[in-house]
C-alpha atoms as a PDB file:
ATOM      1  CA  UNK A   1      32.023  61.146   5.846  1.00  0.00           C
ATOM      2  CA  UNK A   2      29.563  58.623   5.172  1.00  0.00           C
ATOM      3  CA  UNK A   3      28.426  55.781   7.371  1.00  0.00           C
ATOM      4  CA  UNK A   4      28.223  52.308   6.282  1.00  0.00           C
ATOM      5  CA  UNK A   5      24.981  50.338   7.239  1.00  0.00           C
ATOM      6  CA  UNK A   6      25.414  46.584   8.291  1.00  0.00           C
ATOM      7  CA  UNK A   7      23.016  44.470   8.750  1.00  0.00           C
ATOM      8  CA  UNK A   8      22.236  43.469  12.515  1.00  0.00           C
ATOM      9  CA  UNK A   9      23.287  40.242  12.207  1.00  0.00           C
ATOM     10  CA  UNK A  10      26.827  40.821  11.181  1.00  0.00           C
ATOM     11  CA  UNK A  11      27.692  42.580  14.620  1.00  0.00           C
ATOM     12  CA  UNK A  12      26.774  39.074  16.193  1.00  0.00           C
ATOM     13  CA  UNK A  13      28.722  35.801  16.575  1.00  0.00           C
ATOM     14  CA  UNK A  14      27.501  33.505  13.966  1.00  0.00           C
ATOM     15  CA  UNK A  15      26.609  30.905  16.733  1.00  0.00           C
ATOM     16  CA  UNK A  16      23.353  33.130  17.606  1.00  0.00           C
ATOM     17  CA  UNK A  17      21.873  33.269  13.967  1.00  0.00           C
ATOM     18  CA  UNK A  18      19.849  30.005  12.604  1.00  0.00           C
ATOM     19  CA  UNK A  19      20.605  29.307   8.736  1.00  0.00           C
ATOM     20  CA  UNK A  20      17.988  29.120   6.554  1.00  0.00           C
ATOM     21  CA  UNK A  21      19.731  26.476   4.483  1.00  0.00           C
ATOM     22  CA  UNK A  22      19.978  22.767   5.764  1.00  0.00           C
ATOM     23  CA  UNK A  23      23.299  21.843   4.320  1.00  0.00           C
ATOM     24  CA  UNK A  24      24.402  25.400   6.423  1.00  0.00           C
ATOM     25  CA  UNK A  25      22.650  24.579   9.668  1.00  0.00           C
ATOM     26  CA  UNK A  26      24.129  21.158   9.119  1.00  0.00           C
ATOM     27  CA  UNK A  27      27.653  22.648   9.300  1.00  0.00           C
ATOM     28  CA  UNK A  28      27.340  24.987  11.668  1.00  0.00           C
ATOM     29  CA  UNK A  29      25.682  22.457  14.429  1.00  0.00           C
ATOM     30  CA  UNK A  30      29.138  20.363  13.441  1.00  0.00           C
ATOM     31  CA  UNK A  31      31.064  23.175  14.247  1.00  0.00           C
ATOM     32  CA  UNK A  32      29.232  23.759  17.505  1.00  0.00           C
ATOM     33  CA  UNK A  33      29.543  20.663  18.659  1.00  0.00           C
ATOM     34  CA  UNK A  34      33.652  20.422  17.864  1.00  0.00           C
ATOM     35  CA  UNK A  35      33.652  23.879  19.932  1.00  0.00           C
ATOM     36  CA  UNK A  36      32.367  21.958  22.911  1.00  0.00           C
ATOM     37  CA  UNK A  37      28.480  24.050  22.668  1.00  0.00           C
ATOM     38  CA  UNK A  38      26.002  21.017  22.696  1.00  0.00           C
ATOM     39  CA  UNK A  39      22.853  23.022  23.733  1.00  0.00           C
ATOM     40  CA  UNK A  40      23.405  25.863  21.045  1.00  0.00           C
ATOM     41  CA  UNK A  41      23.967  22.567  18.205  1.00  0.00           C
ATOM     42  CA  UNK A  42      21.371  20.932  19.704  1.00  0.00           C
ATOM     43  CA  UNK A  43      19.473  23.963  18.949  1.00  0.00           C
ATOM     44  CA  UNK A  44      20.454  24.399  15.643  1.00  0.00           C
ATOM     45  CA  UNK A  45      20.094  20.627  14.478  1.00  0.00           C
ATOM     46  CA  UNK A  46      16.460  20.102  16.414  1.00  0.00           C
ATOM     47  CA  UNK A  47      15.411  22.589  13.239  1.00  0.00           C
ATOM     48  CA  UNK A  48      16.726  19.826  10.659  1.00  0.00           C
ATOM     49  CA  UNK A  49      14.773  17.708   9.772  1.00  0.00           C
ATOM     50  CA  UNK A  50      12.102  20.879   9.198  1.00  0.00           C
ATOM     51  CA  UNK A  51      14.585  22.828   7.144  1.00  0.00           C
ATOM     52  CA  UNK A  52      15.072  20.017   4.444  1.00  0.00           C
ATOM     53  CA  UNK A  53      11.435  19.309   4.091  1.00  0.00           C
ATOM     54  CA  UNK A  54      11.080  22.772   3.550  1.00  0.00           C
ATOM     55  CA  UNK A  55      13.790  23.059   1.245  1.00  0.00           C
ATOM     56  CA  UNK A  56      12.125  20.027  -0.866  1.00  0.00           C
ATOM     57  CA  UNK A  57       9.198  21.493  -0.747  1.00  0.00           C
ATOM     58  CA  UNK A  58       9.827  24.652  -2.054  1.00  0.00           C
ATOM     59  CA  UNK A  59      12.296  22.991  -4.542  1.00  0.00           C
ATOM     60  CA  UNK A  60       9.617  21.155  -6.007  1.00  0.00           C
ATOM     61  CA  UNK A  61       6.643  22.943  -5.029  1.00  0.00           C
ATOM     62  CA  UNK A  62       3.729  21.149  -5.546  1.00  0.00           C
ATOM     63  CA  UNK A  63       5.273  18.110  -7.711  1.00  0.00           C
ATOM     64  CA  UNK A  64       6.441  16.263  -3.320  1.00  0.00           C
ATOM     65  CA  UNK A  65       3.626  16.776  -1.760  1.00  0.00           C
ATOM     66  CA  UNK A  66       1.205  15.792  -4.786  1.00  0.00           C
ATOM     67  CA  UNK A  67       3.415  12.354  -5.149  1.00  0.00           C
ATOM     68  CA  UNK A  68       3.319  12.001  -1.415  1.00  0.00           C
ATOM     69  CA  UNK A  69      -0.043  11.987  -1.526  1.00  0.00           C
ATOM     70  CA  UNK A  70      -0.397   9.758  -4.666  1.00  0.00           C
ATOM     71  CA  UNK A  71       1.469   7.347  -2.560  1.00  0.00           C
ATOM     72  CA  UNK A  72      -0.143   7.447   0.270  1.00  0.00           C
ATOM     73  CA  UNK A  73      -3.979   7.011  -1.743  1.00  0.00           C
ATOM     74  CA  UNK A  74      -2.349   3.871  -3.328  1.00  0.00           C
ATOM     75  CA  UNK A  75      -0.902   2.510   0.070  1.00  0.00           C
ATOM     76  CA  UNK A  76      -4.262   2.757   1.584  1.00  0.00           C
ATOM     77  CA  UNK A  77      -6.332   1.577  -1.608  1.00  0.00           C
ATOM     78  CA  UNK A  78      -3.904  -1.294  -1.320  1.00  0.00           C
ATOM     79  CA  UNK A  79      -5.005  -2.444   2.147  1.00  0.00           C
ATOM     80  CA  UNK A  80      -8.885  -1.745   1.851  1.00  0.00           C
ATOM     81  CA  UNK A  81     -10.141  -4.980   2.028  1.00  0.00           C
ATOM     82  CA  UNK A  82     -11.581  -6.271  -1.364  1.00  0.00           C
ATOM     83  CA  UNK A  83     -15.151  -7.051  -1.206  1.00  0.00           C
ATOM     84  CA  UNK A  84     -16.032 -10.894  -0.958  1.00  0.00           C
ATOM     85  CA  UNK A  85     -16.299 -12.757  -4.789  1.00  0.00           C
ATOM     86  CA  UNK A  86     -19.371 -13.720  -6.381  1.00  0.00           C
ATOM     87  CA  UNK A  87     -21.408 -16.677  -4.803  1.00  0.00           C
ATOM     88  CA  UNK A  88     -21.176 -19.093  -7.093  1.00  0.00           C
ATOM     89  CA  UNK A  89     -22.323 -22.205  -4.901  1.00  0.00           C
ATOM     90  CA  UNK A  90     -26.072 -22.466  -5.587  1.00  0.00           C
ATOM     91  CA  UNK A  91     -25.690 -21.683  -9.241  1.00  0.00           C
ATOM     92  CA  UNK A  92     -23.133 -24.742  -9.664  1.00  0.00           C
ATOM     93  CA  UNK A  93     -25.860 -26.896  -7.880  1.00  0.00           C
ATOM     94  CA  UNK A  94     -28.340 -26.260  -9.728  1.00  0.00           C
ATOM     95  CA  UNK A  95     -26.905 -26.368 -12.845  1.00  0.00           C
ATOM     96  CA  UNK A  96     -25.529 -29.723 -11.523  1.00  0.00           C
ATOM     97  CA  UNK A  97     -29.025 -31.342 -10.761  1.00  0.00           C
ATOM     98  CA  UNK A  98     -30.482 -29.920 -14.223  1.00  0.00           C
ATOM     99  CA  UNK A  99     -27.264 -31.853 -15.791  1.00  0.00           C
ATOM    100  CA  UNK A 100     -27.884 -34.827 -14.028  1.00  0.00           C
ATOM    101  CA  UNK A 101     -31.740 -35.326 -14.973  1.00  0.00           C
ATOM    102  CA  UNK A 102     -30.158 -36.774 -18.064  1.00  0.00           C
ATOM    103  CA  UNK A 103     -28.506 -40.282 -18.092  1.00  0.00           C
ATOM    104  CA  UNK A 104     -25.988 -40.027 -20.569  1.00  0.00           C
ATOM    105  CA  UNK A 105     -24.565 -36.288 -18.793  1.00  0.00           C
ATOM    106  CA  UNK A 106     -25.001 -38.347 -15.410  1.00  0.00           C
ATOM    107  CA  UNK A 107     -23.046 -41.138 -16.918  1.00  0.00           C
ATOM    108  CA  UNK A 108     -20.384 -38.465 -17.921  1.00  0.00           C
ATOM    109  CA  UNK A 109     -20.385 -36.578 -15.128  1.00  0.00           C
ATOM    110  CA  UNK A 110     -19.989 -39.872 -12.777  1.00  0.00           C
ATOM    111  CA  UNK A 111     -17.250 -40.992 -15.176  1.00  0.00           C
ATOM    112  CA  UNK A 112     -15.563 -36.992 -14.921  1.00  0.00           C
ATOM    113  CA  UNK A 113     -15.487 -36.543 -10.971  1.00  0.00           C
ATOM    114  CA  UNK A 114     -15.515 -40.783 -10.223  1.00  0.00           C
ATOM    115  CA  UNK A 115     -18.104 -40.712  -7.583  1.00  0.00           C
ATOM    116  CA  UNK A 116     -21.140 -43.035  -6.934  1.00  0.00           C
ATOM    117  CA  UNK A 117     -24.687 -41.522  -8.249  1.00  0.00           C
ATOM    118  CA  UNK A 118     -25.197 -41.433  -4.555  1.00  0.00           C
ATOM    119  CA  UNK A 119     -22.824 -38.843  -4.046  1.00  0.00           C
ATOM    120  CA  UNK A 120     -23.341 -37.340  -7.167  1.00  0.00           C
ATOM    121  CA  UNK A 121     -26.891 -36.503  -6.148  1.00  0.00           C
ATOM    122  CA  UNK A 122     -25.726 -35.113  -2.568  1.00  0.00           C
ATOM    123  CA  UNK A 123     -23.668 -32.301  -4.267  1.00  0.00           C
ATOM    124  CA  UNK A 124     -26.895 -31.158  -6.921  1.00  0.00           C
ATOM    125  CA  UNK A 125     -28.319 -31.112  -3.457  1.00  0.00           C
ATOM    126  CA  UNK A 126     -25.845 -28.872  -1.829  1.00  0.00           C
ATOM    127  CA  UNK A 127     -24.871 -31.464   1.096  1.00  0.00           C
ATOM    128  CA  UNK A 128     -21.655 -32.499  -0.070  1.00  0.00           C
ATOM    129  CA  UNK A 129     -18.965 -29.909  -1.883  1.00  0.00           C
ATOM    130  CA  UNK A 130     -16.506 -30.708  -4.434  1.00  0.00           C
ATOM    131  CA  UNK A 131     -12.935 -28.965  -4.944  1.00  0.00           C
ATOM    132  CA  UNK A 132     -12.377 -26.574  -7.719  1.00  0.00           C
ATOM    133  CA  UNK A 133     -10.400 -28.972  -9.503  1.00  0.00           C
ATOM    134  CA  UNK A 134     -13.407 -31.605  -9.636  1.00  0.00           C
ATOM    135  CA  UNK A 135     -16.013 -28.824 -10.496  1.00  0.00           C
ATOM    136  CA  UNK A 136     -13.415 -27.581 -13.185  1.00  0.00           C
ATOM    137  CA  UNK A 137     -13.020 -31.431 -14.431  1.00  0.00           C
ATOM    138  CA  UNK A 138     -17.302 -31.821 -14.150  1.00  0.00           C
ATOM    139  CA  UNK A 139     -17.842 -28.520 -16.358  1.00  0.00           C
ATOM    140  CA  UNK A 140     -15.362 -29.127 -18.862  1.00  0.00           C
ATOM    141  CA  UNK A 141     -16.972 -32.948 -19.406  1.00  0.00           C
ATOM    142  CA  UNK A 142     -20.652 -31.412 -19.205  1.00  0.00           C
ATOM    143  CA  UNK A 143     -20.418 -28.592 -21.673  1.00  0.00           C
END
């Protein structure tokens, strides 16, 4: 006569083992819970969430958690805060006054922007600012 050797868990109910797999643990906490056993499902179904990420994981071993990480680098390069631009005020100014040392580029660059030589010598100064639209318009009539 020989015996037959079983493995331990088949001489226990099958609520008392934890599958391995997440679509099994998945259907056996649903069957719990139509049987009326809430702590043993909640049991099974608190391991969830852990069993699919492992399950992912080893599905694609290294491929999730390097393109998790990839996404995560670009999420946080994508709100470091970008460092300030280039001053460009004094350089405008001074190119500005140099311009205006000459009467003809004055006489264009009054007739560009439409402001009195009064003004026009506050902003070679630096007192008074122009928009980007009237520094545009006095560049592209001054060069």
């Amino acid at each position: 006569m020989t015996a037959t050797v079983r493995p331990m868990k088949a001489f226990f109910p099958r609520w008392t083992s934890v599958p391995g797999d997440p679509v099994d643990a998945a259907g056996h906490g649903r069957e719990l819970l139509q049987s009326g056993r809430i702590d043993q499902a909640m049991r099974v179904l608190e391991r969830l969430p852990d069993l699919i990420t492992a399950k992912i994981r080893h599905h694609w071993d290294g491929a999730y958690v390097e393109g998790r990480m990839a996404g995560e680098a670009a999420m946080h390069a994508k709100m470091r805060p970008k460092p300030p631009p280039a001053p460009t005020g004094p350089r405008r100014h001074e190119w500005l006054h140099a311009a205006l040392a000459d009467p003809d580029q004055r006489a264009t660059a009054r007739a560009a922007v439409r402001l009195i030589d009064q003004l026009l010598d506050q902003v070679a100064a630096g007192r008074l600012t122009l928009s980007a639209a009237r520094w545009r318009r006095l560049r592209e009539a001054l060069t």
